[in-house]
C-alpha atoms as a PDB file:
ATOM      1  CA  UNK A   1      85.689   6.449  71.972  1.00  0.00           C
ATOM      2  CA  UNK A   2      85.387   7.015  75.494  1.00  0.00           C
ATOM      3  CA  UNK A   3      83.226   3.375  76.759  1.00  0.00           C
ATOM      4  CA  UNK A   4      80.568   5.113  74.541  1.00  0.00           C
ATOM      5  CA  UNK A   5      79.881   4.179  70.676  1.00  0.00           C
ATOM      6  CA  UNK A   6      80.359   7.051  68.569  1.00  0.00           C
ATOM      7  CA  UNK A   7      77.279   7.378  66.269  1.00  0.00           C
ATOM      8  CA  UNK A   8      78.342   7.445  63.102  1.00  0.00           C
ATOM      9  CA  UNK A   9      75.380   8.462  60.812  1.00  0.00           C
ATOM     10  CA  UNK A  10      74.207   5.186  60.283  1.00  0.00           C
ATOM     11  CA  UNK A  11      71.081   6.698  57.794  1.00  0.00           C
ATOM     12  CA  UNK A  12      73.907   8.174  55.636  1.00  0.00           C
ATOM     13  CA  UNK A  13      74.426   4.886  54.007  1.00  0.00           C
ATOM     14  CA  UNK A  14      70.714   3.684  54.163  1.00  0.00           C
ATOM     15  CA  UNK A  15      69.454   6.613  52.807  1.00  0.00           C
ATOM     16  CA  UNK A  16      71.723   6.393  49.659  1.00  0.00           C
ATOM     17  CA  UNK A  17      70.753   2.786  49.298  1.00  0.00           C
ATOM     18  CA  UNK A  18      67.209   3.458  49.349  1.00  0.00           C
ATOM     19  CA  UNK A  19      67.451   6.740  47.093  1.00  0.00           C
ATOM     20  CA  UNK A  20      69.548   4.339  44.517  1.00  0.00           C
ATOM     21  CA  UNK A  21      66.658   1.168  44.849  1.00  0.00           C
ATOM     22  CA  UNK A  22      63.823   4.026  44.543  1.00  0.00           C
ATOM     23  CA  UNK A  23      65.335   5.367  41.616  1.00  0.00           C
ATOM     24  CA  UNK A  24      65.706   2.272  39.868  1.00  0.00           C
ATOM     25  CA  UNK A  25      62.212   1.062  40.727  1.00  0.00           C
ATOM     26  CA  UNK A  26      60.749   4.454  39.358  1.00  0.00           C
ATOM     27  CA  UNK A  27      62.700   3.617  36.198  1.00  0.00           C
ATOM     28  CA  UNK A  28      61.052   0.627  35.831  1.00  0.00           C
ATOM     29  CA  UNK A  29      57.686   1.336  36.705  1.00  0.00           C
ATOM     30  CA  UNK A  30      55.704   0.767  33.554  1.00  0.00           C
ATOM     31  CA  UNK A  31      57.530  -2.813  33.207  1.00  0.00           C
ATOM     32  CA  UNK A  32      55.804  -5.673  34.914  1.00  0.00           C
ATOM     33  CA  UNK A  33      56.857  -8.846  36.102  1.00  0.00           C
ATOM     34  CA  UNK A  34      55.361 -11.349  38.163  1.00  0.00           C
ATOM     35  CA  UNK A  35      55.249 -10.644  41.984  1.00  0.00           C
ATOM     36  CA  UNK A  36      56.914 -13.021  44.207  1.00  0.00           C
ATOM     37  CA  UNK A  37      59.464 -13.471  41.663  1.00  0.00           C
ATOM     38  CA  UNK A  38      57.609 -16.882  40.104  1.00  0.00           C
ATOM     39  CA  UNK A  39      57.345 -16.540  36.076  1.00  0.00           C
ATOM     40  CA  UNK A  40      53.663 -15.817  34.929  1.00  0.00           C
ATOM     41  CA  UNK A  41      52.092 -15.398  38.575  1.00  0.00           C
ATOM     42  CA  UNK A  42      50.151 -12.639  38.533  1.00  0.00           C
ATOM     43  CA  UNK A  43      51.816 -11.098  35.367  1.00  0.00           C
ATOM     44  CA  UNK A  44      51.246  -7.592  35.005  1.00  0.00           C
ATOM     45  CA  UNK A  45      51.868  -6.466  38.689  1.00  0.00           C
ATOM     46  CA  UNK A  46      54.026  -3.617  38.935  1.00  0.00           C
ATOM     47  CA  UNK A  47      57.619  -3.510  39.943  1.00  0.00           C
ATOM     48  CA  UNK A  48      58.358  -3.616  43.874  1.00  0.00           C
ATOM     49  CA  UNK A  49      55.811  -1.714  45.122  1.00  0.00           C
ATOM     50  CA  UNK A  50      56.032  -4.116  47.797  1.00  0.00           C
ATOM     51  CA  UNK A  51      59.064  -3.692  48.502  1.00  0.00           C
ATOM     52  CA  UNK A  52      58.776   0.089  48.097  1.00  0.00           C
ATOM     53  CA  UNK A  53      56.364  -0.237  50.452  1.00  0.00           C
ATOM     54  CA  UNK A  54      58.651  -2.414  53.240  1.00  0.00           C
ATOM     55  CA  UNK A  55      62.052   0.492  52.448  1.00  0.00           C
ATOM     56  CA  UNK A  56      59.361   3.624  53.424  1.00  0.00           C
ATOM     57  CA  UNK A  57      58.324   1.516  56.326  1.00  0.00           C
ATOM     58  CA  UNK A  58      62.175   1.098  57.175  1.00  0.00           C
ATOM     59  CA  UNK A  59      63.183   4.553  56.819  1.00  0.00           C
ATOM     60  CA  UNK A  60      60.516   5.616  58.913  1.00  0.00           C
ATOM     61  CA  UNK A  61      61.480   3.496  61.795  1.00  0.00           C
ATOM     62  CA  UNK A  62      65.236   4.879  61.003  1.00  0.00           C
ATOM     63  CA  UNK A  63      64.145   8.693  61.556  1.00  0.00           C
ATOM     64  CA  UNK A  64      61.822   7.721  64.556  1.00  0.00           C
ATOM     65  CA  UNK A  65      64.808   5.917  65.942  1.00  0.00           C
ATOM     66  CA  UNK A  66      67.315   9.281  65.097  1.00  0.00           C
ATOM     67  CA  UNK A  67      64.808  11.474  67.227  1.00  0.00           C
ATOM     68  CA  UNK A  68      65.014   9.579  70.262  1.00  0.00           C
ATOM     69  CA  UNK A  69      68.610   9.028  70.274  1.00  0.00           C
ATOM     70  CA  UNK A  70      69.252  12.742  69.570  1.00  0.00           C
ATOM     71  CA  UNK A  71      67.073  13.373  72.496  1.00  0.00           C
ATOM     72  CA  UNK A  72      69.314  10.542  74.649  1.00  0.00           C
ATOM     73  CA  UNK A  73      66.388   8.389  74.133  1.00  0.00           C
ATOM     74  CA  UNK A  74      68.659   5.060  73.742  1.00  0.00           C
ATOM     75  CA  UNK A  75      65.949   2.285  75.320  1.00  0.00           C
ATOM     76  CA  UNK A  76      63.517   4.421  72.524  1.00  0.00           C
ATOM     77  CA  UNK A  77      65.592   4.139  69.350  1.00  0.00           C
ATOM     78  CA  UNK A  78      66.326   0.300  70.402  1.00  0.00           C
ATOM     79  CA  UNK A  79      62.554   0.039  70.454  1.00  0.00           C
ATOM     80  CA  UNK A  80      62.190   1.282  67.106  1.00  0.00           C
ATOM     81  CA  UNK A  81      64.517  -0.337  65.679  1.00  0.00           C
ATOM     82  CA  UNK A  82      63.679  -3.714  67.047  1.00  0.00           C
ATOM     83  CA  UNK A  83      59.823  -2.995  65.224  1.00  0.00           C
ATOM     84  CA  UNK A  84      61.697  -2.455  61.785  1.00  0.00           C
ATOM     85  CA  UNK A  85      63.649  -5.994  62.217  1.00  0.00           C
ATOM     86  CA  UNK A  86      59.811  -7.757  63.197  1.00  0.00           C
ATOM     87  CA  UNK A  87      57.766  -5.415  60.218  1.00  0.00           C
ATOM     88  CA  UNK A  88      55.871  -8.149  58.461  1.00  0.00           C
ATOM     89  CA  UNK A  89      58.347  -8.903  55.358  1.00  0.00           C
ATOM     90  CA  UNK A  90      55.923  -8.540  52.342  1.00  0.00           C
ATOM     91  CA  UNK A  91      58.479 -11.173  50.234  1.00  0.00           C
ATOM     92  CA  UNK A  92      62.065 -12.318  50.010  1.00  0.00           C
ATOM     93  CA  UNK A  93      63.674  -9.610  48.061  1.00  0.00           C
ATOM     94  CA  UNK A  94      67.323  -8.211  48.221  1.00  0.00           C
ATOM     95  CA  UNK A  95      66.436  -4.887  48.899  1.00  0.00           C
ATOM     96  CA  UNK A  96      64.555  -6.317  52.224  1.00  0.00           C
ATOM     97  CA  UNK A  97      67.827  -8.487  53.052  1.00  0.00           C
ATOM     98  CA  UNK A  98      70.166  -5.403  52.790  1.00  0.00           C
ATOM     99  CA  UNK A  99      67.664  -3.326  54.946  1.00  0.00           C
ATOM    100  CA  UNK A 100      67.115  -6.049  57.361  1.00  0.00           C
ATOM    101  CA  UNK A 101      71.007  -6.836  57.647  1.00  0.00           C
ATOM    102  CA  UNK A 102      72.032  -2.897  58.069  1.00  0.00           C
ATOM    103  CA  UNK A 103      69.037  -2.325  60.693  1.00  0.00           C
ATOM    104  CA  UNK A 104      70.194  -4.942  62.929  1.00  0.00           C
ATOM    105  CA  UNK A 105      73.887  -4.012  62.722  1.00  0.00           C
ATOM    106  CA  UNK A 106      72.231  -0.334  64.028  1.00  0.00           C
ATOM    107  CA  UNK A 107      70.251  -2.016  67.147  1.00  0.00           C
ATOM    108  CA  UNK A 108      73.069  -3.686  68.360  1.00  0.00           C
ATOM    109  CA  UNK A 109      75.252  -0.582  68.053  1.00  0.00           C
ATOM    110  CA  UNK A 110      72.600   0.908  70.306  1.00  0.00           C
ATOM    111  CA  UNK A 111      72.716  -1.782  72.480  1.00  0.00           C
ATOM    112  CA  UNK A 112      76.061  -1.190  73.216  1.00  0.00           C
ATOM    113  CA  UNK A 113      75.461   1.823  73.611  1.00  0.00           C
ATOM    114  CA  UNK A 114      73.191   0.767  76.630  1.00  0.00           C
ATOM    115  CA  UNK A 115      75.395  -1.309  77.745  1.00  0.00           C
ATOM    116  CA  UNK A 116      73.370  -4.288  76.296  1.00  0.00           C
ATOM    117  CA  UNK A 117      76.754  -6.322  75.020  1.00  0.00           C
ATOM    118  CA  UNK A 118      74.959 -10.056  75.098  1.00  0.00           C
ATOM    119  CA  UNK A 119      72.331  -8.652  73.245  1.00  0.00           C
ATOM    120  CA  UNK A 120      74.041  -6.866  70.856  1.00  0.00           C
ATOM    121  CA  UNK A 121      75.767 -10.295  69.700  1.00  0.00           C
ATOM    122  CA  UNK A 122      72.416 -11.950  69.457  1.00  0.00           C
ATOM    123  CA  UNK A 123      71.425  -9.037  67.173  1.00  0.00           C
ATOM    124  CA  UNK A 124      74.459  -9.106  64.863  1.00  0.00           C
ATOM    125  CA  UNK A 125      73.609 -13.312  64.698  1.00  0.00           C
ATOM    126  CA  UNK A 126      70.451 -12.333  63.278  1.00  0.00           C
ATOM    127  CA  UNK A 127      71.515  -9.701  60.682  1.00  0.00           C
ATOM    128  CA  UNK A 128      74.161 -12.249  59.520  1.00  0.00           C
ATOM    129  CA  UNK A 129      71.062 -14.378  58.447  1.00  0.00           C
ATOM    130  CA  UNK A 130      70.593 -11.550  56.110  1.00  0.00           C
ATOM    131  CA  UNK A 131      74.113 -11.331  54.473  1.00  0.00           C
ATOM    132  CA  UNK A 132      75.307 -14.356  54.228  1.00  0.00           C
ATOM    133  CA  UNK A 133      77.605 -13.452  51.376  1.00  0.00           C
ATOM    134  CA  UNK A 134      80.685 -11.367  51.696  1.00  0.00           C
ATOM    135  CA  UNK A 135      79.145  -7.933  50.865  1.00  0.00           C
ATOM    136  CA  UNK A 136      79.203  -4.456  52.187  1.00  0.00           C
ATOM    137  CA  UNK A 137      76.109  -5.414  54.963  1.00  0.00           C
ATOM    138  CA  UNK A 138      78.244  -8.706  55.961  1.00  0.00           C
ATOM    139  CA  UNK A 139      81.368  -6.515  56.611  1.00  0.00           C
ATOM    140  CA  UNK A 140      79.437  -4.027  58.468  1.00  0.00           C
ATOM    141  CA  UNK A 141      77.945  -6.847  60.878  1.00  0.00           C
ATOM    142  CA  UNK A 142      81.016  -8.329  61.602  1.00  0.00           C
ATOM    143  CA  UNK A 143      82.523  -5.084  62.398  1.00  0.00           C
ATOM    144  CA  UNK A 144      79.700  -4.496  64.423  1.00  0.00           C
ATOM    145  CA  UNK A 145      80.655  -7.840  66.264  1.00  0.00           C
ATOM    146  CA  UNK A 146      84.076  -7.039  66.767  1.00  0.00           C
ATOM    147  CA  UNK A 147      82.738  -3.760  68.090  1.00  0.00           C
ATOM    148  CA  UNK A 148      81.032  -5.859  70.955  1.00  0.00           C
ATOM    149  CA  UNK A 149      84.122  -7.987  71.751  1.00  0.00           C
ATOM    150  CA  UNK A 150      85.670  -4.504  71.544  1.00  0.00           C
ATOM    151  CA  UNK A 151      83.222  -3.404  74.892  1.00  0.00           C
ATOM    152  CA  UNK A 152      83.146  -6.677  76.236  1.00  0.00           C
ATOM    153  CA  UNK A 153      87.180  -6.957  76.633  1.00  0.00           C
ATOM    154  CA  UNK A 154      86.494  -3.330  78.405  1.00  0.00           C
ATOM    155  CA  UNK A 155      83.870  -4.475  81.041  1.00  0.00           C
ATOM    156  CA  UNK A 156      86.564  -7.729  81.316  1.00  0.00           C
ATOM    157  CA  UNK A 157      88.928  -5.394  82.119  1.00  0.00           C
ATOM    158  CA  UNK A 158      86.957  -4.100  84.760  1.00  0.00           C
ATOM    159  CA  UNK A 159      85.921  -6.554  86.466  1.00  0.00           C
ATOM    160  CA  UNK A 160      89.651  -7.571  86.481  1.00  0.00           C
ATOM    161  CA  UNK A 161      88.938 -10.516  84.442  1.00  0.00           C
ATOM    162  CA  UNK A 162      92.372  -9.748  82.668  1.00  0.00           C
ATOM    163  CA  UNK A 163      92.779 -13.152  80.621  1.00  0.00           C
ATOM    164  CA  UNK A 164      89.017 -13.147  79.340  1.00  0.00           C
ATOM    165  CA  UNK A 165      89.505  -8.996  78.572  1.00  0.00           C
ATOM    166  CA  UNK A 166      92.537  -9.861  76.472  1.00  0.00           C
ATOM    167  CA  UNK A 167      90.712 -12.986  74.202  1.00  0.00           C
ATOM    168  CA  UNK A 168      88.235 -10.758  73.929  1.00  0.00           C
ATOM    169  CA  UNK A 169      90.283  -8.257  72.758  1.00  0.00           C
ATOM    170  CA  UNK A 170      91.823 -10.949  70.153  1.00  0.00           C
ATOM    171  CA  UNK A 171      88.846 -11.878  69.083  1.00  0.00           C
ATOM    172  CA  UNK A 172      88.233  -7.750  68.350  1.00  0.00           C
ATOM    173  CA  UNK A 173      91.015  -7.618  66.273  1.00  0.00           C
ATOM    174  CA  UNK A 174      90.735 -10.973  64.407  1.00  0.00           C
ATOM    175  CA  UNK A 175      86.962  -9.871  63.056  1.00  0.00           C
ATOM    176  CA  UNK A 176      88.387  -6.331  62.208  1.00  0.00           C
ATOM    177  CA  UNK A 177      91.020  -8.162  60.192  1.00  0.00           C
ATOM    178  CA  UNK A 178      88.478 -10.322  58.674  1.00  0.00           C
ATOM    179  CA  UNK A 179      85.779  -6.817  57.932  1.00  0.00           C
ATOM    180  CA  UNK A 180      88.918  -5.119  55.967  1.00  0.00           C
ATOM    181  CA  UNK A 181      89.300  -8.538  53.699  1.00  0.00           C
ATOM    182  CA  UNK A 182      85.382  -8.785  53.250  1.00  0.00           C
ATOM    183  CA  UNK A 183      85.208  -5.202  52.495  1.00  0.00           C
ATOM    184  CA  UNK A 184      88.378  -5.635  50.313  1.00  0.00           C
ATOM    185  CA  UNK A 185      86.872  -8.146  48.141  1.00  0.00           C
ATOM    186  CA  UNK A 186      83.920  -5.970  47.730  1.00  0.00           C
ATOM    187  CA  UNK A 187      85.852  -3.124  45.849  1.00  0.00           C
ATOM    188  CA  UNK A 188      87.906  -5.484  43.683  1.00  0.00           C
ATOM    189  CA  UNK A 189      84.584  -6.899  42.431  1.00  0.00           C
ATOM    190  CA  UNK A 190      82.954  -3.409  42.027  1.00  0.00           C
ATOM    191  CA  UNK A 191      86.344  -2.589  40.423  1.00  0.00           C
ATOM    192  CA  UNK A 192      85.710  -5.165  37.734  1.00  0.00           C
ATOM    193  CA  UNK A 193      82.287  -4.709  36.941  1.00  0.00           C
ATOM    194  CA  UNK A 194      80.922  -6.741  39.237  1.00  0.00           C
ATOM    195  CA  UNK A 195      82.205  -9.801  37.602  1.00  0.00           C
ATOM    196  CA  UNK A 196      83.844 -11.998  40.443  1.00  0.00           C
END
């Protein structure tokens, strides 16, 4: 990778997630249930337009954040990626927790990009609030994490800090080994239905 973080298309992902949640909330649109998620409060709202609301906001702030980095705008896509992780949440949903946990796994990929490693930790910390279960967006973090002990071991290693470079390095590898088990466990349950 060359010191720098190879951009991987993070919107490829988001975008399908948000085409699949916007297709299933147009399919349901007609159906009501009660906002907030609390039986018979406000009954007869319609379905997630909340939330519909919060992933527009989010894919936005994605695109903005493409244009600056395509124009080597790093410090600019940080910035609008740090407003999608403080937009106003309009109510716990899973959608928002997904969203939340993949946006902050893309700052601190940019932040180690700018050479921001601390940060990028703290940022990672925070999406993990987000996916605390072993899912896709809990994988992703942690191989986001190992990304930074990945760049950290490098910066180590040039500061000729060899012992620190090579328990960082370690500490790469063990979170890679533990993203491929996560990430492991999510296919077997997708394989069976979703039933484990």
């Amino acid at each position: 990778m060359g010191g720098a973080v190879k951009r991987f298309a993070p919107l490829a992902p988001f975008a399908a997630l948000l085409s699949a949640l916007a297709l299933l909330v147009a399919v349901a649109i007609g159906a009501c249930r009660p906002a907030g998620g609390i039986a018979g409060d406000d009954a007869g709202t319609p379905i997630d337009t909340d939330v519909m609301a919060f992933l527009s906001a989010a894919r936005a702030l994605h695109h903005q954040a493409n244009v600056k980095e395509d124009a080597n705008d790093v410090p600019g896509a940080i910035d609008s990626m740090q407003k999608l992780v403080t937009l106003p949440q309009p109510r716990s949903a899973p959608e928002i927790e997904e969203v939340l946990a993949d946006a902050y796994a893309r700052l601190a990929e940019l932040r180690i990009k700018n050479k921001e490693i601390d940060q990028a930790g703290k940022d990672v910390e925070s999406g993990l609030l987000h996916a605390k279960e072993p899912t896709y967006f809990r994988g992703h973090l942690l191989e986001v994490r190992g990304m930074v002990e990945e760049e950290r071991a490098k910066q180590l290693e040039s500061a000729g800090k060899k012992d620190e470079a090579k328990a960082a390095r370690a500490k790469a590898i063990q979170l890679f080994d533990e993203v491929v088990q996560i990430q492991m466990k999510v296919i077997d349950k997708l394989g069976d239905g979703g039933k484990k």
